[in-house]
C-alpha atoms as a PDB file:
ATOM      1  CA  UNK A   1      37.131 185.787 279.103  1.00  0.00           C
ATOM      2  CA  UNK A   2      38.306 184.329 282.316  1.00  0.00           C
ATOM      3  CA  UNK A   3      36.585 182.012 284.614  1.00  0.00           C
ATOM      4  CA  UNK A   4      37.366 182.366 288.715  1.00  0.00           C
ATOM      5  CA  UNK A   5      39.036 178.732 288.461  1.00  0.00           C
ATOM      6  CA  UNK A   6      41.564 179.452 285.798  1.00  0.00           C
ATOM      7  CA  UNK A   7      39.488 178.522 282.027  1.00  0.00           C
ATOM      8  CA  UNK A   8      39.345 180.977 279.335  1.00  0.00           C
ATOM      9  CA  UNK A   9      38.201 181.620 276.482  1.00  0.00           C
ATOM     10  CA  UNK A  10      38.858 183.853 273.902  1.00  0.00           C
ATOM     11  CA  UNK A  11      36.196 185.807 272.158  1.00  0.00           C
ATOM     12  CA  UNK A  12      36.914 187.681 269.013  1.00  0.00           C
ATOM     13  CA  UNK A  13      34.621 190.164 267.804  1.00  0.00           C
ATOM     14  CA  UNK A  14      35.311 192.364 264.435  1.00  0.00           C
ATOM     15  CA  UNK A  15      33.789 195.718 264.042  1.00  0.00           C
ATOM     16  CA  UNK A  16      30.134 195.695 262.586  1.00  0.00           C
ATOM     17  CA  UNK A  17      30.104 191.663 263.011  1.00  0.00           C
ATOM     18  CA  UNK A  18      27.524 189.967 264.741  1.00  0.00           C
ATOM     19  CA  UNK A  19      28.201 186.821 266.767  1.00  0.00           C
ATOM     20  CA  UNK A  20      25.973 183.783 265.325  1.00  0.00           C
ATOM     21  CA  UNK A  21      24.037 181.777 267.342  1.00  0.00           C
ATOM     22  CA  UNK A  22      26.069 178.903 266.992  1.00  0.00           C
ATOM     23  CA  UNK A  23      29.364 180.341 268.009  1.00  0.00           C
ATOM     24  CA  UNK A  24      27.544 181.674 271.138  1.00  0.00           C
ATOM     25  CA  UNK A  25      26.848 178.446 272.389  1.00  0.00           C
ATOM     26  CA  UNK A  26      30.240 177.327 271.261  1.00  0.00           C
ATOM     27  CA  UNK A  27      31.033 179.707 273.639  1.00  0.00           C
ATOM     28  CA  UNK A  28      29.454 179.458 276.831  1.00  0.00           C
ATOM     29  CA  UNK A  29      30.151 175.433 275.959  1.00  0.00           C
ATOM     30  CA  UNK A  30      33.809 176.122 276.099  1.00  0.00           C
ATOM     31  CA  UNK A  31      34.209 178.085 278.995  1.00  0.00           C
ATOM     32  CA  UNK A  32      31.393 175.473 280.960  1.00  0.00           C
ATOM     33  CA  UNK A  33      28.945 177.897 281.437  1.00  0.00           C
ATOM     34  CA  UNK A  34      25.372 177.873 282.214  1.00  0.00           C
ATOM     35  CA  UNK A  35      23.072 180.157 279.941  1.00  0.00           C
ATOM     36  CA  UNK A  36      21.875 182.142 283.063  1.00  0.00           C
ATOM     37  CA  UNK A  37      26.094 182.758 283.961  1.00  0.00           C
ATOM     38  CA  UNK A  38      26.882 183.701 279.976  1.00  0.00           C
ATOM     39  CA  UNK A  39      23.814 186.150 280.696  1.00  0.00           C
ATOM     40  CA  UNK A  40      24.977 187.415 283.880  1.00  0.00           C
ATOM     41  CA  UNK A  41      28.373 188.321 282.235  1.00  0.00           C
ATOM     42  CA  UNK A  42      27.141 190.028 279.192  1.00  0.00           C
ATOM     43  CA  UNK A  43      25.343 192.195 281.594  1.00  0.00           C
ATOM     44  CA  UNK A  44      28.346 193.691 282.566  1.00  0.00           C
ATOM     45  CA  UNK A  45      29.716 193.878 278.863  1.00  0.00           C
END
């Protein structure tokens, strides 16, 4: 994941995993994103 100013973040996802909660919010903290952005992008997904 790459933000328009040069962050990223990498975001590993295995086969038949589900991302927890808490790594989600890990997440959106690391790449300084709102909650309404992180939904915006999924969107996309």
């Amino acid at each position: 994941m790459r933000h328009p100013d040069g962050r990223t973040t990498l975001i590993t996802v295995h086969p038949g995993e589900k991302i927890g909660k808490g790594m989600v919010r890990k997440i959106i903290n690391d790449a300084e994103l709102t909650r309404d952005e992180w939904f915006e992008l999924i969107v996309d997904i």
